[in-house]
Protein backbone atom coordinates (compact mmCIF):
# COMPACT_ATOMS: atom_id res chain seq x y z
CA UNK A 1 60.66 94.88 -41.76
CA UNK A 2 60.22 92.97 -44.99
CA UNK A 3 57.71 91.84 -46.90
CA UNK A 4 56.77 88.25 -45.21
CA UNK A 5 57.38 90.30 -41.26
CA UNK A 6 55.23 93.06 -42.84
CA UNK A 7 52.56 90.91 -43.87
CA UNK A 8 52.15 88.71 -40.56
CA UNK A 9 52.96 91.11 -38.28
CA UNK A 10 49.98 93.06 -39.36
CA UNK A 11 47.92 89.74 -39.36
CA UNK A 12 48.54 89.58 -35.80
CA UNK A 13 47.28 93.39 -34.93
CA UNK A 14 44.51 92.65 -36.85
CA UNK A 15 43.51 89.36 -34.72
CA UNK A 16 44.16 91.24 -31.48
CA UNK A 17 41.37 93.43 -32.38
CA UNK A 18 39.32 91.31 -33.39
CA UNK A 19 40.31 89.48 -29.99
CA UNK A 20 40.03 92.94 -27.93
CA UNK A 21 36.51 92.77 -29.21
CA UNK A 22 34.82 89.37 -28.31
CA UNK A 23 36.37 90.04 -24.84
CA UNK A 24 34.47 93.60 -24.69
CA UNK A 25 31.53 91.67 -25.73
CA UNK A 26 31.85 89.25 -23.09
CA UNK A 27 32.32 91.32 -20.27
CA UNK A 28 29.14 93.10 -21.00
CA UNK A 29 27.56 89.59 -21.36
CA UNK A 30 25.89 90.74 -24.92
CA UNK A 31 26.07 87.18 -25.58
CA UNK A 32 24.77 88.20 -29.56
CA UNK A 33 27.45 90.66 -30.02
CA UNK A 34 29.92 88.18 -27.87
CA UNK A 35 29.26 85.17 -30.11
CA UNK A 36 29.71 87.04 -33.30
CA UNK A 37 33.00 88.83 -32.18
CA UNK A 38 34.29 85.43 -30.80
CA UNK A 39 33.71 84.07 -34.28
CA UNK A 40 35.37 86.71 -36.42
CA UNK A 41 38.45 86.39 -33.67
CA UNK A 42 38.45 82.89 -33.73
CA UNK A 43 38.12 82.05 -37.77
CA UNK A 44 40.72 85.16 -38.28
CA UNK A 45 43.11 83.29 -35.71
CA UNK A 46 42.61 80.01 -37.60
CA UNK A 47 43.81 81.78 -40.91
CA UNK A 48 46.44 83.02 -39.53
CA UNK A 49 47.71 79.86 -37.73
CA UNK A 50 47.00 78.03 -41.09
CA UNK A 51 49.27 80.79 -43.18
CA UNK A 52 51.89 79.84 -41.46
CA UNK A 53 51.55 75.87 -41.15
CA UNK A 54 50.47 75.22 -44.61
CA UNK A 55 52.35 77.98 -46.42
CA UNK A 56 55.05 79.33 -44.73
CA UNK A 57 56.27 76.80 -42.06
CA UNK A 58 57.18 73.87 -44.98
CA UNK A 59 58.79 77.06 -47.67
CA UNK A 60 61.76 77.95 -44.13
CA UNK A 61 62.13 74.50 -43.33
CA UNK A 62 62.38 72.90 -47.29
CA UNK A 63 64.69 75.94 -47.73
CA UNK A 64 66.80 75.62 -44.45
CA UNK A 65 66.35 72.25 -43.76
CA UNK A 66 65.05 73.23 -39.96
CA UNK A 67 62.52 70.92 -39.54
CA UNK A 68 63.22 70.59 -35.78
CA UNK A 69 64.21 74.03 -34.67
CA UNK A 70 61.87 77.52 -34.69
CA UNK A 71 58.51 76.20 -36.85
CA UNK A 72 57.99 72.99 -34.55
CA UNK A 73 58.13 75.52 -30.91
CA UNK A 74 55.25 77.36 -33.31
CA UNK A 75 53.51 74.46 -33.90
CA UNK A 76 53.39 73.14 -30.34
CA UNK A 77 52.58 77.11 -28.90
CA UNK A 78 49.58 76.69 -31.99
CA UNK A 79 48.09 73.65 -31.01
CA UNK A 80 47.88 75.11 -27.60
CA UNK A 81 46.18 78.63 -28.51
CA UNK A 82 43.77 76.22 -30.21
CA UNK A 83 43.27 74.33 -27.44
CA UNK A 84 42.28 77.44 -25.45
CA UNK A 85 40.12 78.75 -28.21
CA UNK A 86 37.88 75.62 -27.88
CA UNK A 87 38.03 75.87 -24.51
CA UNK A 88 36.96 79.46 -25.05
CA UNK A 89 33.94 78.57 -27.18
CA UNK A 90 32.75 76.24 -25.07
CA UNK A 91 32.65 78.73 -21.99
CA UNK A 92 30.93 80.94 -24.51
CA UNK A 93 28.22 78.35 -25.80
CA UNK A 94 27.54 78.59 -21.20
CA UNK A 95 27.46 82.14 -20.97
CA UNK A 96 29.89 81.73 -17.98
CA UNK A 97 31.72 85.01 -18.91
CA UNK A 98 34.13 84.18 -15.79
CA UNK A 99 35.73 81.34 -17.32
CA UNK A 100 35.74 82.94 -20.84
CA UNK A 101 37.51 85.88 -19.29
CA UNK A 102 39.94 83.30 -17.53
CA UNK A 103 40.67 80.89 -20.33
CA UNK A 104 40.84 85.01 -22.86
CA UNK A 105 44.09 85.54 -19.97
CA UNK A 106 45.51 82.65 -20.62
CA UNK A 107 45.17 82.99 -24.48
CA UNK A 108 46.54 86.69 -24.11
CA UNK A 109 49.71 85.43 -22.24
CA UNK A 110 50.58 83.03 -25.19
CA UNK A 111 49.56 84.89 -27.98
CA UNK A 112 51.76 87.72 -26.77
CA UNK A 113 54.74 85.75 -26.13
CA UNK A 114 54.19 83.47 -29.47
CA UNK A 115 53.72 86.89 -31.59
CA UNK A 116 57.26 88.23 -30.11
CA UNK A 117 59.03 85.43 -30.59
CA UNK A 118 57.43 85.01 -34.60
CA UNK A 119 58.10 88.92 -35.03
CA UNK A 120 61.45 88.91 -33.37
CA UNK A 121 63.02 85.62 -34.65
CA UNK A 122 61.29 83.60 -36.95
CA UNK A 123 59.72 85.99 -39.30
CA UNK A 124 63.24 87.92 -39.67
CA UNK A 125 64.54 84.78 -40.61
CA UNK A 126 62.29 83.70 -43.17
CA UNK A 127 62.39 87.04 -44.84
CA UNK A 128 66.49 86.41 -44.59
CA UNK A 129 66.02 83.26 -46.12
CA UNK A 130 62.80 82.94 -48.32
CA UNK A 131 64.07 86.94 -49.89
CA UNK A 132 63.40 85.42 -53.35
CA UNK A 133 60.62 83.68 -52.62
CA UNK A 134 58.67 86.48 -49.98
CA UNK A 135 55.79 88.05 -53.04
CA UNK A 136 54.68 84.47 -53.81
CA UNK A 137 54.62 83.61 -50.51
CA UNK A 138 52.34 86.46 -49.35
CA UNK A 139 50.08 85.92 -52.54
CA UNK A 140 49.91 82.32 -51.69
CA UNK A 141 49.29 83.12 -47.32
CA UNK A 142 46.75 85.79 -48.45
CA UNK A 143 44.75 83.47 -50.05
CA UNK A 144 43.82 81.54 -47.26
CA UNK A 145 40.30 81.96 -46.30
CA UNK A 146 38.91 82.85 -42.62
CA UNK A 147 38.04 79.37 -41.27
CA UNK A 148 40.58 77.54 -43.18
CA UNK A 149 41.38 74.19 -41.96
CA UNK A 150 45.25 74.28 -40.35
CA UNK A 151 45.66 70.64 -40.58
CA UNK A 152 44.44 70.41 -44.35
């Protein structure tokens, strides 16, 4: 992989822990622990879906001129992981650890098919065509902040 595949590829294994986490906490119902974990997984998902929209998303498609191909399917797939997370947070703020478990499925499903097709496709393409442009954008992605806004 290259630098840009490198760099998100390991931003998703580190969400899925933190996601592998607030589901452990969950299903022993240490709501504490569970809100916490669900936090860290959440914010740390957020970052990562902001990376891409604010930073990398608009570099591919002002350098390909792609603004209706791979980056809007992303889009769409993040608006509904975040969706689910709220849905998520809400069954948390309950304590009904059978709907968080439920609605943690359903976020599973898509993050695992959205990660594939990012590691697979888009990211090999951006490092294709962003080469000269792959250290700045990793400086610029890395200094997003856990909790960042995606739609600022």
């Amino acid at each position: 992989m290259s630098r840009i595949a490198d760099y998100l590829s390991e931003d998703h294994t580190h969400c899925d822990d933190l996601f592998v986490a607030a589901e452990n906490a969950v299903s022993t119902t240490d709501w504490a622990l569970a809100q916490t974990a669900f936090e860290q997984f959440s914010n740390a998902t957020l970052c990562h879906l902001a990376r891409e929209e604010v930073i990398l998303f608009p570099a591919f498609e002002a350098t390909t001129g792609m603004v209706n191909g791979p980056t809007q399917v992303m889009r769409m797939e993040h608006t509904e992981m975040r969706d689910t997370l709220s849905a998520m947070a809400d069954s948390l703020a309950r304590h009904d650890s059978s709907a968080f478990l439920g609605l943690s499925e359903t976020l599973l499903m898509l993050m695992r098919q959205h990660n594939t097709k990012e590691e697979q496709i888009l990211y090999r393409m951006c490092d294709q065509m962003l080469a000269g442009e792959a250290d700045n954008l990793v400086v610029r992605m890395a200094a997003v902040t856990p909790g960042a806004n995606p739609q600022a």
